[in-house]
C-alpha atoms as a PDB file:
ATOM      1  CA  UNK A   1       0.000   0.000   0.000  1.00  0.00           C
ATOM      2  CA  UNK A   2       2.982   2.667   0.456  1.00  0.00           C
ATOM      3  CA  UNK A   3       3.903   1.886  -3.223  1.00  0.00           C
ATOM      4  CA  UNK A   4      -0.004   2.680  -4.131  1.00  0.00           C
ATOM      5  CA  UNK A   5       0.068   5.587  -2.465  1.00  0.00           C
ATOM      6  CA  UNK A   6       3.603   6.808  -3.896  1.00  0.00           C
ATOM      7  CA  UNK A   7       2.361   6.392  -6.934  1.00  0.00           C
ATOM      8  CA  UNK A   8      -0.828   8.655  -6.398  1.00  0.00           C
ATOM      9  CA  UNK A   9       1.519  11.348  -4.887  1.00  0.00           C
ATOM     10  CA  UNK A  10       3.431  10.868  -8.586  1.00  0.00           C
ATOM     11  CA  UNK A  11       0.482  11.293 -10.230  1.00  0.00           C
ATOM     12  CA  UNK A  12      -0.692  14.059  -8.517  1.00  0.00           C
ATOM     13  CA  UNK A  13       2.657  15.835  -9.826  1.00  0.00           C
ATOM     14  CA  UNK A  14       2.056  14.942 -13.261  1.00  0.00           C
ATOM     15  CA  UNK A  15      -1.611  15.897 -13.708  1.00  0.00           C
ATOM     16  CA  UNK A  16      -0.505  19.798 -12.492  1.00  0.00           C
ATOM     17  CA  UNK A  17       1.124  20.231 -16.157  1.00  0.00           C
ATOM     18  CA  UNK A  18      -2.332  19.500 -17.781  1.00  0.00           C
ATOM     19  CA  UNK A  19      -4.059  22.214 -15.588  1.00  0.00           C
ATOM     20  CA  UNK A  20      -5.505  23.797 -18.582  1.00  0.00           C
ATOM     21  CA  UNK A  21      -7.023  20.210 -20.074  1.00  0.00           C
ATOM     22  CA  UNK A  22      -8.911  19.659 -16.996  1.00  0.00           C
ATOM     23  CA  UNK A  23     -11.191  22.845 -17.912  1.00  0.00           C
ATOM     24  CA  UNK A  24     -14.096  21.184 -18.630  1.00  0.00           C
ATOM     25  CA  UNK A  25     -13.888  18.721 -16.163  1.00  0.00           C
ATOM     26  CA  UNK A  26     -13.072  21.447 -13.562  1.00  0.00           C
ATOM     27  CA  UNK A  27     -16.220  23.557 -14.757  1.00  0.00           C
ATOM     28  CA  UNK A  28     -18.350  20.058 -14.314  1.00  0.00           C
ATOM     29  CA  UNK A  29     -17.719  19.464 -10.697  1.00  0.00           C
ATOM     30  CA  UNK A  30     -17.638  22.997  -9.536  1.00  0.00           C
ATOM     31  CA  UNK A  31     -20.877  23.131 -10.837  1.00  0.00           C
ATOM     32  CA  UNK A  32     -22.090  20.278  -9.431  1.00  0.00           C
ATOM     33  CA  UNK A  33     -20.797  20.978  -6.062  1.00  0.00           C
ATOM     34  CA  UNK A  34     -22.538  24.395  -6.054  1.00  0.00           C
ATOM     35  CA  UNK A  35     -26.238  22.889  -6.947  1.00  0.00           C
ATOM     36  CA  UNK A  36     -29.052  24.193  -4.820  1.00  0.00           C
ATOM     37  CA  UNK A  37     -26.038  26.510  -2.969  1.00  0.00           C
ATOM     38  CA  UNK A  38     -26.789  30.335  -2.158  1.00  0.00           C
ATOM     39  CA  UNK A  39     -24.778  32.920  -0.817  1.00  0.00           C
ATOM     40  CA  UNK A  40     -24.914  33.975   2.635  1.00  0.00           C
ATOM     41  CA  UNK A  41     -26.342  30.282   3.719  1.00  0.00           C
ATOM     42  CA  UNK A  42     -22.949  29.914   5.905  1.00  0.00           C
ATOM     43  CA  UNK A  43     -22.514  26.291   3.908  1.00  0.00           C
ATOM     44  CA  UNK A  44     -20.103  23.677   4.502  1.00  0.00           C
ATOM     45  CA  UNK A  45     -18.692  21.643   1.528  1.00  0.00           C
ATOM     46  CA  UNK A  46     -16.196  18.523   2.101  1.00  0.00           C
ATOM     47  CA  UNK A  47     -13.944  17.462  -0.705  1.00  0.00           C
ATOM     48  CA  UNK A  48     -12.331  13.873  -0.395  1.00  0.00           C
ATOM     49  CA  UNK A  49     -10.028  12.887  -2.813  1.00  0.00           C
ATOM     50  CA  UNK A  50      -8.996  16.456  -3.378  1.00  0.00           C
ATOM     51  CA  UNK A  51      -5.887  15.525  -4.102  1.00  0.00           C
ATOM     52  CA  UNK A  52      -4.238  19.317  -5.849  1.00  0.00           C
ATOM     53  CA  UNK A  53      -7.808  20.229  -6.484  1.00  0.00           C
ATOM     54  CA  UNK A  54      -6.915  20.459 -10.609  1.00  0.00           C
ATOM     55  CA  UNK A  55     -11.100  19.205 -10.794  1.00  0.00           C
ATOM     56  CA  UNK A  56     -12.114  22.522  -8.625  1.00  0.00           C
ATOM     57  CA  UNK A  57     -12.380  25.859  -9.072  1.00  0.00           C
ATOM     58  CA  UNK A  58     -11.562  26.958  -4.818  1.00  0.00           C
ATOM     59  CA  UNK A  59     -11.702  30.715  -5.489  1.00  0.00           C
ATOM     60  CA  UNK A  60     -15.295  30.503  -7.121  1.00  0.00           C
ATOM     61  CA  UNK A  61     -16.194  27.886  -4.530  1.00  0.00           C
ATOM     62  CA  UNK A  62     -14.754  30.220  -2.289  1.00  0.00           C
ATOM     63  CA  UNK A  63     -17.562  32.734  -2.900  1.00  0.00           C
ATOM     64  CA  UNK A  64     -20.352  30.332  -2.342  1.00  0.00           C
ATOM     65  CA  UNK A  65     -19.144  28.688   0.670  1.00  0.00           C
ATOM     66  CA  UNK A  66     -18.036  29.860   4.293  1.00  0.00           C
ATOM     67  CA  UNK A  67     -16.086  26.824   4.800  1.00  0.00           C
ATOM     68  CA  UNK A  68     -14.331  24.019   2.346  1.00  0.00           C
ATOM     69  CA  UNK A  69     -12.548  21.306   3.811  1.00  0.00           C
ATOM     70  CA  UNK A  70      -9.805  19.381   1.538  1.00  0.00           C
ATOM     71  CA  UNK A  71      -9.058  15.852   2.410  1.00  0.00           C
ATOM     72  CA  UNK A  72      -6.782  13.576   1.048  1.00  0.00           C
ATOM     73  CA  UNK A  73      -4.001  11.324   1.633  1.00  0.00           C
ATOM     74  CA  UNK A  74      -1.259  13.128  -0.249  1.00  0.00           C
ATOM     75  CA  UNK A  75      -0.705  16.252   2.240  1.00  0.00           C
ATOM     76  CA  UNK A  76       1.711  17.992  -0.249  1.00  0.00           C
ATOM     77  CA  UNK A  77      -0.750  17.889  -2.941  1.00  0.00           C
ATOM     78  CA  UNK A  78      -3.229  19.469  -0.695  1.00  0.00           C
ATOM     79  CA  UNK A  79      -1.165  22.278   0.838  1.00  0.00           C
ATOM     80  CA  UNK A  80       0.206  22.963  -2.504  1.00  0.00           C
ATOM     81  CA  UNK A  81      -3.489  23.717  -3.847  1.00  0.00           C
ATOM     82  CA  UNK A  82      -4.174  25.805  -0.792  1.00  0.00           C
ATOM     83  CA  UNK A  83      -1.458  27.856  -1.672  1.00  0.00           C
ATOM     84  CA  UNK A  84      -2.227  28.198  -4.900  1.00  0.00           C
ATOM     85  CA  UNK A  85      -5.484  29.860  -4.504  1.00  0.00           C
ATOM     86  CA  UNK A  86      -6.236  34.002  -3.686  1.00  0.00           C
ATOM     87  CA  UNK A  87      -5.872  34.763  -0.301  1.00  0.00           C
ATOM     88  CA  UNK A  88      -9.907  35.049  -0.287  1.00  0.00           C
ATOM     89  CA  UNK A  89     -10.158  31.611  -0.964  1.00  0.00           C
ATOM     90  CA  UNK A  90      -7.704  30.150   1.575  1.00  0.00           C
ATOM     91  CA  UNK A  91      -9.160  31.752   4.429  1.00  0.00           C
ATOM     92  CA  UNK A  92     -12.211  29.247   4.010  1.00  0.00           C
ATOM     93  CA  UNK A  93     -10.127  26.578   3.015  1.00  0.00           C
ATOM     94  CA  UNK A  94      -9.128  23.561   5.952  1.00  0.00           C
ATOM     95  CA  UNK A  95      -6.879  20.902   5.306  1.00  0.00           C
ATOM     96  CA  UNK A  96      -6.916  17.374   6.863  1.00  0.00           C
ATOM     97  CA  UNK A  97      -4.180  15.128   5.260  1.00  0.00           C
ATOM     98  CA  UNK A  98      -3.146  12.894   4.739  1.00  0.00           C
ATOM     99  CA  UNK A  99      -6.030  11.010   5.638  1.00  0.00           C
ATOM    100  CA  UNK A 100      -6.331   6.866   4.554  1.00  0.00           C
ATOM    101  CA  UNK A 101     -10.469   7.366   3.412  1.00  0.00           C
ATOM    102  CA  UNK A 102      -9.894   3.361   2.457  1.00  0.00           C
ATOM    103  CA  UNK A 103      -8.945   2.277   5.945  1.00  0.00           C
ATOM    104  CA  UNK A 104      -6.913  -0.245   4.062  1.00  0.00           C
ATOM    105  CA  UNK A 105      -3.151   0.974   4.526  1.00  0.00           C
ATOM    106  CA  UNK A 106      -2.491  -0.378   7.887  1.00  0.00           C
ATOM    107  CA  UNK A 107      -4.610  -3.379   6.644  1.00  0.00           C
ATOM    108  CA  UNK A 108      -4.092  -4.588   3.109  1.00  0.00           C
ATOM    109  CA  UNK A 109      -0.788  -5.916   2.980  1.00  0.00           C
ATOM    110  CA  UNK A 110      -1.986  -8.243   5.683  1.00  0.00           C
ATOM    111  CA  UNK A 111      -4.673  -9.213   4.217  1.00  0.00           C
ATOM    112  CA  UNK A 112      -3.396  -9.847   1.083  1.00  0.00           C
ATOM    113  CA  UNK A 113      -1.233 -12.365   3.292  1.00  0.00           C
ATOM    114  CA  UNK A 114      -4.830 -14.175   4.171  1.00  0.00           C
ATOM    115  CA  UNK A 115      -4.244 -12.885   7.901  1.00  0.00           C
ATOM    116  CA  UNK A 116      -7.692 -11.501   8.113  1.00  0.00           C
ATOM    117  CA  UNK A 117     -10.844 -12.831  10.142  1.00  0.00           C
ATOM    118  CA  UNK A 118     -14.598 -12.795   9.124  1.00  0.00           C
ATOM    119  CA  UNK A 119     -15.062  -9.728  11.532  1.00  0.00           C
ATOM    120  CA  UNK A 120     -12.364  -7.485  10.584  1.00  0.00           C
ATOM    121  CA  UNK A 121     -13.845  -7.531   6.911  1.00  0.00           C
ATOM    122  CA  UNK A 122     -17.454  -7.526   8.708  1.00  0.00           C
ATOM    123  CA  UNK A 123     -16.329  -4.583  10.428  1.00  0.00           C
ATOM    124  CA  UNK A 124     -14.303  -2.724   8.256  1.00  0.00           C
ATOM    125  CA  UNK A 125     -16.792   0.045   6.789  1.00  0.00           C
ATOM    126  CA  UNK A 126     -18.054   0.811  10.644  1.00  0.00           C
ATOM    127  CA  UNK A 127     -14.744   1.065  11.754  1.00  0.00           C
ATOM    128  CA  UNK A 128     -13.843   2.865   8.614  1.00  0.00           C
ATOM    129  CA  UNK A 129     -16.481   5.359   9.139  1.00  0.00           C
ATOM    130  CA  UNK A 130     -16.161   6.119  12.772  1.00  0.00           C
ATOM    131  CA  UNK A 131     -12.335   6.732  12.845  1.00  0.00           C
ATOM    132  CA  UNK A 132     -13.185   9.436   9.358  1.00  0.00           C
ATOM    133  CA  UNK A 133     -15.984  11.234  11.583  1.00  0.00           C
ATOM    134  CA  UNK A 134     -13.642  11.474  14.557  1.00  0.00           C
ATOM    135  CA  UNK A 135     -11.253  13.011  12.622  1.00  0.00           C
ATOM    136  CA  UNK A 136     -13.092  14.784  10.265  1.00  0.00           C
ATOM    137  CA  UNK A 137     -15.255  18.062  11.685  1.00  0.00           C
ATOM    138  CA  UNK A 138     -18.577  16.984  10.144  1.00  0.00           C
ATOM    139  CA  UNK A 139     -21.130  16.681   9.387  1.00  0.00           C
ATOM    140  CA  UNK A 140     -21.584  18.830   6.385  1.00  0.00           C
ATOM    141  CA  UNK A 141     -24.047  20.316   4.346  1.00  0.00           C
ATOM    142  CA  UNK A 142     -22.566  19.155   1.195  1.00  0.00           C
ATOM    143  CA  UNK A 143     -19.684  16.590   0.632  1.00  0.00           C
ATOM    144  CA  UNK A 144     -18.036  15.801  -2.741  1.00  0.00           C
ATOM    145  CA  UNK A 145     -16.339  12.594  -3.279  1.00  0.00           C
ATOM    146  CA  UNK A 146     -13.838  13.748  -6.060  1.00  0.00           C
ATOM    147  CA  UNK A 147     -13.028  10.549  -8.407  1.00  0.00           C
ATOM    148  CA  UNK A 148     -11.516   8.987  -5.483  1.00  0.00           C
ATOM    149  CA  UNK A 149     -13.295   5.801  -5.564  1.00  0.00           C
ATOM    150  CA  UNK A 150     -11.694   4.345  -8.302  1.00  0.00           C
ATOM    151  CA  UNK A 151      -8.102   5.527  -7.077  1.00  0.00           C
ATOM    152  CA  UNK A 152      -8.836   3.642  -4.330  1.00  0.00           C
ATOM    153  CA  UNK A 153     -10.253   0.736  -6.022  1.00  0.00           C
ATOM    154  CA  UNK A 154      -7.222  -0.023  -8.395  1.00  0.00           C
ATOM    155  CA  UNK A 155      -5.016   0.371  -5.019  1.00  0.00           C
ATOM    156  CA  UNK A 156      -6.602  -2.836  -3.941  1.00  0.00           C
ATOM    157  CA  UNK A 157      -6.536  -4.183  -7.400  1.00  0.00           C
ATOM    158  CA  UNK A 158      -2.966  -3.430  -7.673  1.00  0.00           C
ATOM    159  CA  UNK A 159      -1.906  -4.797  -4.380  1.00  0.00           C
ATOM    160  CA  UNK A 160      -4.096  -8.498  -4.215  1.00  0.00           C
ATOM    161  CA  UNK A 161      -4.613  -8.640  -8.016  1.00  0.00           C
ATOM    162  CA  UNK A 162      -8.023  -9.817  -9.440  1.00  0.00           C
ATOM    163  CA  UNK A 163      -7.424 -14.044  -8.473  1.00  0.00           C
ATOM    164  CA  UNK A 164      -6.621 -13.562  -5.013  1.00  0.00           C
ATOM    165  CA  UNK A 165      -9.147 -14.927  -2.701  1.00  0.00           C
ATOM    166  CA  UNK A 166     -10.291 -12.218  -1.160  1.00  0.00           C
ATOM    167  CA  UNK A 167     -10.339  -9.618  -4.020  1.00  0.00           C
ATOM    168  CA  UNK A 168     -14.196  -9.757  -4.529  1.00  0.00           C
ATOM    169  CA  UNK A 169     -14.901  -9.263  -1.011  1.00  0.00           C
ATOM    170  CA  UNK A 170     -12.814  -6.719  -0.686  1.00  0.00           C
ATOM    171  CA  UNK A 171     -13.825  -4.380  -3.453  1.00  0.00           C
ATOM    172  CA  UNK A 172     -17.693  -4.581  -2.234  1.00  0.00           C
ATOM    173  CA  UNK A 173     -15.959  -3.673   1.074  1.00  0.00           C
ATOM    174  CA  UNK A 174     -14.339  -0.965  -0.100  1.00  0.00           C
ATOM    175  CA  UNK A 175     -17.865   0.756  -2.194  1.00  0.00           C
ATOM    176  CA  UNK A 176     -20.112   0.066   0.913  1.00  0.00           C
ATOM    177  CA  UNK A 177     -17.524   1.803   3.276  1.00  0.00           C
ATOM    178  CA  UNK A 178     -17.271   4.867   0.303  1.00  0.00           C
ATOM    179  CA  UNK A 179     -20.999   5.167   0.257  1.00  0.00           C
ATOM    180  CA  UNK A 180     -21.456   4.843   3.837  1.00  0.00           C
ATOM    181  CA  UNK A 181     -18.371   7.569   4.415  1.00  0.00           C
ATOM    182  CA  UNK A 182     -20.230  10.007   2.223  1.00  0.00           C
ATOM    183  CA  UNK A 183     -23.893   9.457   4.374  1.00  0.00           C
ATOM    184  CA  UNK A 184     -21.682   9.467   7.283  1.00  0.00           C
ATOM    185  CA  UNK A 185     -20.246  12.956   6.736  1.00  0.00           C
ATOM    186  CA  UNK A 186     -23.269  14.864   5.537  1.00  0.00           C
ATOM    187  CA  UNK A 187     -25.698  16.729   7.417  1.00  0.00           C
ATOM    188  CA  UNK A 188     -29.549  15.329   7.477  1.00  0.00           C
ATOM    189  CA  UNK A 189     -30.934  17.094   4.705  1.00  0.00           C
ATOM    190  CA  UNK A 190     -27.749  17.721   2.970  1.00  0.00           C
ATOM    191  CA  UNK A 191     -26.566  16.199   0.238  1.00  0.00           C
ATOM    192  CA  UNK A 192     -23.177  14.486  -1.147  1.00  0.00           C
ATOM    193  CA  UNK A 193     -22.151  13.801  -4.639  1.00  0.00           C
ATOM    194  CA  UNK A 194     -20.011  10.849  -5.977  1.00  0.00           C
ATOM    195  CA  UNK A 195     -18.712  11.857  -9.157  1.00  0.00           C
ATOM    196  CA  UNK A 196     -16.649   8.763 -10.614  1.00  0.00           C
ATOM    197  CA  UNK A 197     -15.045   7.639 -14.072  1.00  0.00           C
ATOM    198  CA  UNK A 198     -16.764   4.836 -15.405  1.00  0.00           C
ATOM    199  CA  UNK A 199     -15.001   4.123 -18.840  1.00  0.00           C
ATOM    200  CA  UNK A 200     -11.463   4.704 -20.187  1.00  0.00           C
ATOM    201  CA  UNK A 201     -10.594   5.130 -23.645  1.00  0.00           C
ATOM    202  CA  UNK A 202      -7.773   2.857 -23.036  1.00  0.00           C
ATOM    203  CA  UNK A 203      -9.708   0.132 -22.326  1.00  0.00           C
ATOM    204  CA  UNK A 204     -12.679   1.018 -25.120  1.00  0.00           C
ATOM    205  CA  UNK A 205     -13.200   2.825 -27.984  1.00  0.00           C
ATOM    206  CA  UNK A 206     -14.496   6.033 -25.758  1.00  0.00           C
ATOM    207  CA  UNK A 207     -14.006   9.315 -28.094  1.00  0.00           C
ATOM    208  CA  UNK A 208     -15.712   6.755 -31.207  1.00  0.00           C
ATOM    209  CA  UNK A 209     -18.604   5.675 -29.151  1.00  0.00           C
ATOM    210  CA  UNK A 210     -18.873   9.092 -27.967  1.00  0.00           C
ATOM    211  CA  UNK A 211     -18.720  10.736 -31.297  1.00  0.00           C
ATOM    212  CA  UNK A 212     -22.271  12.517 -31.610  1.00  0.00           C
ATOM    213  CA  UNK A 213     -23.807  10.454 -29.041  1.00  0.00           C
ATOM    214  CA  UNK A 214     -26.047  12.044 -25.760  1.00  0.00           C
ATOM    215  CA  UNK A 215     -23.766  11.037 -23.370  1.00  0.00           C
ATOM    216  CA  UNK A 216     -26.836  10.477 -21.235  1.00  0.00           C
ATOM    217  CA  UNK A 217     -28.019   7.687 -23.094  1.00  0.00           C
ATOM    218  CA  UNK A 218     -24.130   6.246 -23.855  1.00  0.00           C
ATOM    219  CA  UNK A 219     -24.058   5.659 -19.748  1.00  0.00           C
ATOM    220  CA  UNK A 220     -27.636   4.067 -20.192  1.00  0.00           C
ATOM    221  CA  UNK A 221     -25.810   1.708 -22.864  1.00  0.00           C
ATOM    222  CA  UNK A 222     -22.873   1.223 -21.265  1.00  0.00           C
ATOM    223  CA  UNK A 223     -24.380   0.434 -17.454  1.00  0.00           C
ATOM    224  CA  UNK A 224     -26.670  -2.179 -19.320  1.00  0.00           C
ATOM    225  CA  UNK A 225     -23.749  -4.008 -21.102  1.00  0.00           C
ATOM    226  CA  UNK A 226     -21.762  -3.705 -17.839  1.00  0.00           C
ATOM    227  CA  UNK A 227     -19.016  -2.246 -19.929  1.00  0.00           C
ATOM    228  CA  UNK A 228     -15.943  -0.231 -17.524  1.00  0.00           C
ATOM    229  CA  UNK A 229     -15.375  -0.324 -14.216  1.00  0.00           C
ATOM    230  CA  UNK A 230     -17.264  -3.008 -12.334  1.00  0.00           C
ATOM    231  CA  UNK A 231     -17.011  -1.007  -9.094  1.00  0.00           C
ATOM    232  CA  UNK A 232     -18.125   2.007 -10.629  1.00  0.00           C
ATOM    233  CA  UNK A 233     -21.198   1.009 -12.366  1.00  0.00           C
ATOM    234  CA  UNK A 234     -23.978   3.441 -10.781  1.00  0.00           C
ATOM    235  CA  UNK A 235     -26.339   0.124 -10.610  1.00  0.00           C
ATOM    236  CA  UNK A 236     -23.655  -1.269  -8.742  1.00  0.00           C
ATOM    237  CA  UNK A 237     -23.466   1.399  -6.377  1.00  0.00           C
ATOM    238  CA  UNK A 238     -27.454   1.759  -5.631  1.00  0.00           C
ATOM    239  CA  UNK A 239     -27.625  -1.700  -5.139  1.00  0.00           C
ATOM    240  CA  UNK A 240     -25.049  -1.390  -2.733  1.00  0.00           C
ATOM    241  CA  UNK A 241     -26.862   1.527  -1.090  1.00  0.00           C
ATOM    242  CA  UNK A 242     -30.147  -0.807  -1.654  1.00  0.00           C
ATOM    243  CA  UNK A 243     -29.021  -3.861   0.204  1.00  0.00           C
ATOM    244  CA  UNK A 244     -27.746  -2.077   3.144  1.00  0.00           C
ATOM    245  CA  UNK A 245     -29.769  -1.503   6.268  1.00  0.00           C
ATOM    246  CA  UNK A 246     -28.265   1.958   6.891  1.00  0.00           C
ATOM    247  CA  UNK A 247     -27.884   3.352   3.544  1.00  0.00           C
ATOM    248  CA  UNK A 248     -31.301   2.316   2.966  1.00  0.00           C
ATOM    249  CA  UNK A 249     -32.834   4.527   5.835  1.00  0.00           C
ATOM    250  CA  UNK A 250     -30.649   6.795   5.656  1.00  0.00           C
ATOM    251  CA  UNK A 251     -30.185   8.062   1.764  1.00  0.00           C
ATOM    252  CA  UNK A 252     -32.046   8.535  -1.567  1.00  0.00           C
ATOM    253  CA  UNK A 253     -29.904   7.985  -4.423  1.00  0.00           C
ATOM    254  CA  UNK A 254     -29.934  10.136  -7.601  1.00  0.00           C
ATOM    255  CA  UNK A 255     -28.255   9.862 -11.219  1.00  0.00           C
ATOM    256  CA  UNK A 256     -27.253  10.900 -13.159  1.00  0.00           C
ATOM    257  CA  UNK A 257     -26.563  14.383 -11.886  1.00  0.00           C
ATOM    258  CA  UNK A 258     -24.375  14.911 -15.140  1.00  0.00           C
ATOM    259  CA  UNK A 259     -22.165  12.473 -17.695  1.00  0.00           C
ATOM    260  CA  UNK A 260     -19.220  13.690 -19.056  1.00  0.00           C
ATOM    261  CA  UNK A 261     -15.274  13.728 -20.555  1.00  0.00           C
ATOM    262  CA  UNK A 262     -12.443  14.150 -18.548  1.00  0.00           C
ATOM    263  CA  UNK A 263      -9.286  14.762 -20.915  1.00  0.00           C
ATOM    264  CA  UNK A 264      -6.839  13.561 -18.698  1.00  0.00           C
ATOM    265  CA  UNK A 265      -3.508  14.281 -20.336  1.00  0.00           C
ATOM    266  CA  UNK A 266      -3.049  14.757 -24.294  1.00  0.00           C
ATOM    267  CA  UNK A 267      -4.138  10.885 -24.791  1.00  0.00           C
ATOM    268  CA  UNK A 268      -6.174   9.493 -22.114  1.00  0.00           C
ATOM    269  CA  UNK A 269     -10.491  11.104 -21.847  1.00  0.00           C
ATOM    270  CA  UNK A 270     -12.962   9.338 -19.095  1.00  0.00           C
ATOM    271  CA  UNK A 271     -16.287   9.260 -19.111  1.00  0.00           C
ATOM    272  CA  UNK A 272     -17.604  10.450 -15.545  1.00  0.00           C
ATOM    273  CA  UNK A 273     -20.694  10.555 -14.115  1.00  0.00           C
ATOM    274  CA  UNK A 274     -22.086  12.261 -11.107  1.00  0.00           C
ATOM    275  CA  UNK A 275     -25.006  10.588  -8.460  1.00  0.00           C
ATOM    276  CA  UNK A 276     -26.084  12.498  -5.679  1.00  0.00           C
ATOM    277  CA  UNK A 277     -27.073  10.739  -2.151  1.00  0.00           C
ATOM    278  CA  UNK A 278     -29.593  12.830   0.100  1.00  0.00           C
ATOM    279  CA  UNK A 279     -29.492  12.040   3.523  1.00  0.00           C
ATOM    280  CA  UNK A 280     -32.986  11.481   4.755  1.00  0.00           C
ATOM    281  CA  UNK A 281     -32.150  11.127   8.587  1.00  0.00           C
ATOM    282  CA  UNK A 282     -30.027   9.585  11.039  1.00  0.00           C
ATOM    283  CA  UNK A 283     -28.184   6.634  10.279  1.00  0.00           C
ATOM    284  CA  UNK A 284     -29.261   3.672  12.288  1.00  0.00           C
ATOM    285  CA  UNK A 285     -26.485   2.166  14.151  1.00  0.00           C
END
């Protein structure tokens, strides 16, 4: 798990020189994360995953919001976008990193070594989710998971690979303790958006199936065909949310929000989608 997360901090570098590529993508999520938002409401927005926040605009944000928390595991990416942005902006801006929102780097590597019981993985997302809201100063009115999930995801990909035993387990692990973070950290009657690539055009023809195509209706085709990411697959994700006793009471589930391409670098576009989760009430314990 170091070597996943060494690798994120590398990437994190590398994205800064396509700044300018993200604009779209950066105009998408700032958008979304400013839905239903008004100024002078004294809001509080969370961003996990923020990683150097290339995928927000923080100064407009800025104006909406009196607070905007930045979490992520890579500190120097975060402190590096907080210093980045007009003094206006990082007066609202708090940083908490690096923060695991997995739970998995004190745990994976021993797992993948099969030393793992029935309750630990039982466990995991409550345990998950109770150290994040100790740490964390929520809840808040709106929180924004940031494309993290599938970062995360490949991590445990990466480290037990696809045939080891517990691989399955683990990656339904991982999405219930993600969904279950988000209704964790927002306020009843606030909402939190998971915005999340779903396809990568070097894995499919994206940019062809895309060409003159309601991107709408190309998520439609490709959650039906189960094409991309398994773990991402927004029917994947409400089942998920479905099947679980406190997701169930506790949020109403949304998409899409918004499909669109991320141009990430000169030769590699996403397709990302957006759900939103509204907390309904307390989550049952």
């Amino acid at each position: 798990m170091a070597a996943q997360i060494d690798a994120q901090r590398v990437s994190n570098r590398s994205s800064l020189r396509h700044f300018d590529l993200f604009a779209p993508h950066r105009e998408h999520l700032t958008a979304l994360a400013k839905r239903h938002v008004s100024p002078g409401e004294r809001k509080r927005l969370c961003v996990l995953g923020a990683g150097n926040c290339c995928d927000l605009d923080l100064a407009e944000l800025g104006e909406l919001y009196h607070e905007i928390h930045l979490v992520d595991v890579d500190e120097a990416a975060v402190d590096a976008a907080w210093s980045r942005q007009p003094a206006r902006a990082r007066a609202k801006i708090i940083r908490h990193a690096p923060v695991d929102l997995s739970g998995l780097v004190d745990k994976l590597d021993r797992w993948s070594g099969m030393i793992a019981s029935a309750d630990e993985l039982m466990q995991h997302p409550s345990v998950t989710c109770d150290r994040l809201a100790a740490r964390l100063p929520g809840p808040f009115d709106v929180v924004l998971s940031s494309c993290v999930l599938t970062q995360m995801q490949f991590a445990a990909l990466n480290v037990l690979s696809s045939s080891h035993p517990l691989f399955e387990a683990v990656r339904e692990i991982l999405n219930l303790t993600h969904l279950r973070t988000l209704a964790t950290l927002t306020a009843p009657r606030g909402r939190a958006i998971l915005a999340t690539d779903l396809v990568s055009s070097q894995t499919f023809p994206l940019e062809q199936a895309a060409a003159g195509r309601d991107l709408g209706e190309l998520l439609k085709e490709l959650v039906a065909t189960n094409e991309g990411i398994h773990v991402a697959n927004p029917r994947q994700l409400s089942w998920t949310a479905q099947i679980d006793p406190m997701l169930r009471e506790a949020v109403q589930i949304e998409y899409p929000l918004d499909v669109w391409l991320w141009q990430n670098g000169p030769q590699h576009v996403l397709l990302v989608y957006a759900m939103e989760l509204r907390r309904q009430r307390k989550m049952k314990e």
